[in-house]
Protein backbone atom coordinates (compact mmCIF):
# COMPACT_ATOMS: atom_id res chain seq x y z
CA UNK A 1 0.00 0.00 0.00
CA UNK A 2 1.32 3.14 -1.31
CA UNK A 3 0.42 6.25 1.31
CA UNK A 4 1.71 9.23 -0.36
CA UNK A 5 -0.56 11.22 -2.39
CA UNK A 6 2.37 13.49 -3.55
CA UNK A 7 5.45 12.83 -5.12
CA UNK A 8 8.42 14.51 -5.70
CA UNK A 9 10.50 13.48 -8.92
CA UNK A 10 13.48 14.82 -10.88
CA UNK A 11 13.00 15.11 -14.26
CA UNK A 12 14.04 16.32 -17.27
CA UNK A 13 12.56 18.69 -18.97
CA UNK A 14 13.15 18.46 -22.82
CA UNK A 15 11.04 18.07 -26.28
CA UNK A 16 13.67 15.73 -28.04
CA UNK A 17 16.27 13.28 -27.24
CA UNK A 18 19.33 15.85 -28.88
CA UNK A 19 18.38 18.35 -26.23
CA UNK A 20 18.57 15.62 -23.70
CA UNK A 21 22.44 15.08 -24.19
CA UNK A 22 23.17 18.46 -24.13
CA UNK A 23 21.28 19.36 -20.90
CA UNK A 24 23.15 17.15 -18.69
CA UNK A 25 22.18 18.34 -14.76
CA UNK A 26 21.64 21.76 -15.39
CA UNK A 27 18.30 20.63 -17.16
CA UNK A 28 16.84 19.12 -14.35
CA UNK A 29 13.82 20.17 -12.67
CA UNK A 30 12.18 19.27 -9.60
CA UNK A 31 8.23 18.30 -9.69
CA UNK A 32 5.67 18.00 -7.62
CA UNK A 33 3.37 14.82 -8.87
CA UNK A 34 0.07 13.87 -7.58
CA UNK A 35 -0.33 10.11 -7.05
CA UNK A 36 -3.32 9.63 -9.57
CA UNK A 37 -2.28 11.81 -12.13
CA UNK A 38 -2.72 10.03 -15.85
CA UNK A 39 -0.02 8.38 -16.58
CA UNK A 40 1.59 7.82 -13.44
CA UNK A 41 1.07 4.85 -11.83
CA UNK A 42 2.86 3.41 -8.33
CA UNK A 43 3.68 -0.24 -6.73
CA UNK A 44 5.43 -1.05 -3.85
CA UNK A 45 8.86 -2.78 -3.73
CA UNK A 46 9.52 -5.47 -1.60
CA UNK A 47 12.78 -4.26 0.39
CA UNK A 48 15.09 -6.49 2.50
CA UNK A 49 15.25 -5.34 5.80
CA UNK A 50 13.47 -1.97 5.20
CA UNK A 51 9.88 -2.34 5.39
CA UNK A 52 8.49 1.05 6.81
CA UNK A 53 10.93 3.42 4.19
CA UNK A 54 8.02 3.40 1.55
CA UNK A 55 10.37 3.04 -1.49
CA UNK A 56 8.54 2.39 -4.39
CA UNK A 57 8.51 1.45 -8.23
CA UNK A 58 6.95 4.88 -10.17
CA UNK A 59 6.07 4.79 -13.42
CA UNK A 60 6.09 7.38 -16.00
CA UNK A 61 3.44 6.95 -19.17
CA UNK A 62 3.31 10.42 -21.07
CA UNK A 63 2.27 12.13 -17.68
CA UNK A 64 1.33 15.59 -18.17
CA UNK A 65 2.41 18.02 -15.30
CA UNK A 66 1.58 21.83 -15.53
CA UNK A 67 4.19 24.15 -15.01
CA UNK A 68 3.10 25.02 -11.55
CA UNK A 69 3.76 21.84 -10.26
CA UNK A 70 7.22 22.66 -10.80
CA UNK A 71 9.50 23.12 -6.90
CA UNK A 72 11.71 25.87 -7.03
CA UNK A 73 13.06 27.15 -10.54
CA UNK A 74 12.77 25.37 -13.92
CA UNK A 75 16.51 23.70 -14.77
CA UNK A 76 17.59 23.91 -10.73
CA UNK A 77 16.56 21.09 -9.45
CA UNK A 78 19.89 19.04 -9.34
CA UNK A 79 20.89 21.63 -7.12
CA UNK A 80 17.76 21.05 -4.69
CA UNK A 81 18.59 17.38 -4.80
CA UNK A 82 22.33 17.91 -3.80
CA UNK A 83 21.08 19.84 -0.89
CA UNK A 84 18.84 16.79 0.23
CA UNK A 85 21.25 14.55 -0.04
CA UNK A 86 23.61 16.22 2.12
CA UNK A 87 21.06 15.64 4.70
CA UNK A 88 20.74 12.65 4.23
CA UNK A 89 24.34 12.02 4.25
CA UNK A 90 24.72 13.17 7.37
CA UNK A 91 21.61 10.39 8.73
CA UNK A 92 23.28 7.90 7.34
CA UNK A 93 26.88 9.12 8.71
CA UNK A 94 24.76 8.95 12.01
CA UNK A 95 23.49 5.96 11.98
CA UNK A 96 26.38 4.29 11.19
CA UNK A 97 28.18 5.19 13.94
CA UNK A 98 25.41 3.55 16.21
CA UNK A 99 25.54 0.53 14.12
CA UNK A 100 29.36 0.21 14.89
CA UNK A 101 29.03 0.71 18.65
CA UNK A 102 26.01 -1.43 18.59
CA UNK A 103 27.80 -4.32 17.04
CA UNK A 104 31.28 -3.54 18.81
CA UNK A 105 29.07 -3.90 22.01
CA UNK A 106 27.35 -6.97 20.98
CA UNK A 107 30.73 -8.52 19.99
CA UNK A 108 32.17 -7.87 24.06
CA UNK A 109 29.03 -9.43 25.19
CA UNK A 110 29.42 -12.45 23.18
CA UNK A 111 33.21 -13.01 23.89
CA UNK A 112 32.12 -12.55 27.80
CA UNK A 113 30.20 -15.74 27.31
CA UNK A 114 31.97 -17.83 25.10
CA UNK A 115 34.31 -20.00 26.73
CA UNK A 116 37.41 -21.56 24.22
CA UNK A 117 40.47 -23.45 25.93
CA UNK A 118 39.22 -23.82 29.06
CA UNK A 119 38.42 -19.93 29.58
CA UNK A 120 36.43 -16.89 28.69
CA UNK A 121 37.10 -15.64 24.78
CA UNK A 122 38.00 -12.40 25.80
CA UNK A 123 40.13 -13.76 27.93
CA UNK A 124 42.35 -14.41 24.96
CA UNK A 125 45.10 -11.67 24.04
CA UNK A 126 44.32 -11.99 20.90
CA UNK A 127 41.03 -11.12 21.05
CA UNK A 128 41.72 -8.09 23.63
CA UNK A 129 43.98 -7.03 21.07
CA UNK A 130 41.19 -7.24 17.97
CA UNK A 131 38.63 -5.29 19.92
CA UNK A 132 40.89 -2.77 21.08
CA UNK A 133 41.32 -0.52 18.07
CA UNK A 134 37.57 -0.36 17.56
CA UNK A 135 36.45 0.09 20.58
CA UNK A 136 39.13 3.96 21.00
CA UNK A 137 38.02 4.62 17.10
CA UNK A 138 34.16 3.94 17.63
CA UNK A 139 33.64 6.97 20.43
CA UNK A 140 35.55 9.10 18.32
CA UNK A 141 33.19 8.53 15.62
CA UNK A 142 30.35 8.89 18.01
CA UNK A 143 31.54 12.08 19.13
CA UNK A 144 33.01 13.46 16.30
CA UNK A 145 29.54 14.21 14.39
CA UNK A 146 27.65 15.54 18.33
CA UNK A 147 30.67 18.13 17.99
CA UNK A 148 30.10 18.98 14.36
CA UNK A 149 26.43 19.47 15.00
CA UNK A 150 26.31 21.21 17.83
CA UNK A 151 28.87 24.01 16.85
């Protein structure tokens, strides 16, 4: 089930397929669609491991938009896009840094438990030694991007 009613697409604006090479990504424009527009039609993909992002298949068919539909100015919306994405960057940047402490803690927990020649895994040197340089480099990552944001 798709829940969006709007959609926002990049597209290129052009009337043949010679302007099209020429335009490269200072033709793009940002559009607003509505979901039952003619010509557009939606269906949901089937995403491993992220069920609740919405992504979805969207399908072009000689959809008509009018020129008010178009976000922000007519050939800038590469530039609109870039400036998304560097927000979304920085979520992902995020996110993996909690991943990485998540799985460095998970990894402790496990060694704690798991008993090889007679004692505890991380009980081993060797092991000590493996988690060691993630575990100073993970709170620097952690850190690094609190810093960044809140300066």
């Amino acid at each position: 089930m798709i829940l969006a009613s709007l959609i926002v697409s990049l597209a290129l604006l052009v009337t043949n397929c010679h302007e099209f090479w020429k335009a490269g990504p200072k033709g793009l424009s940002l559009l607003l669609l509505e979901k039952g527009m003619e010509g557009l039609s939606c269906k949901k993909m089937k995403c491993t491991g992220s069920w609740a992002s919405g992504t979805t298949y969207i399908n072009f068919e000689d959809v008509k938009v009018p020129r008010s539909n178009i976000l922000g100015e007519e050939n800038k919306g590469f530039k609109l896009m870039m400036f998304n994405l560097n927000h979304e960057r920085w979520y992902v940047a995020a996110l993996a840094c909690r991943n990485a402490r998540t799985c460095l803690e998970e990894a402790v927990l496990y060694a704690q438990k798991r008993k090889t020649f007679g004692k505890k895994l991380i009980e081993h040197q060797a092991i000590r030694h493996l988690k060691s340089s993630p575990a100073t480099a993970i709170p620097y990552l952690i850190t690094r991007p609190q810093i960044l944001t809140l300066s």
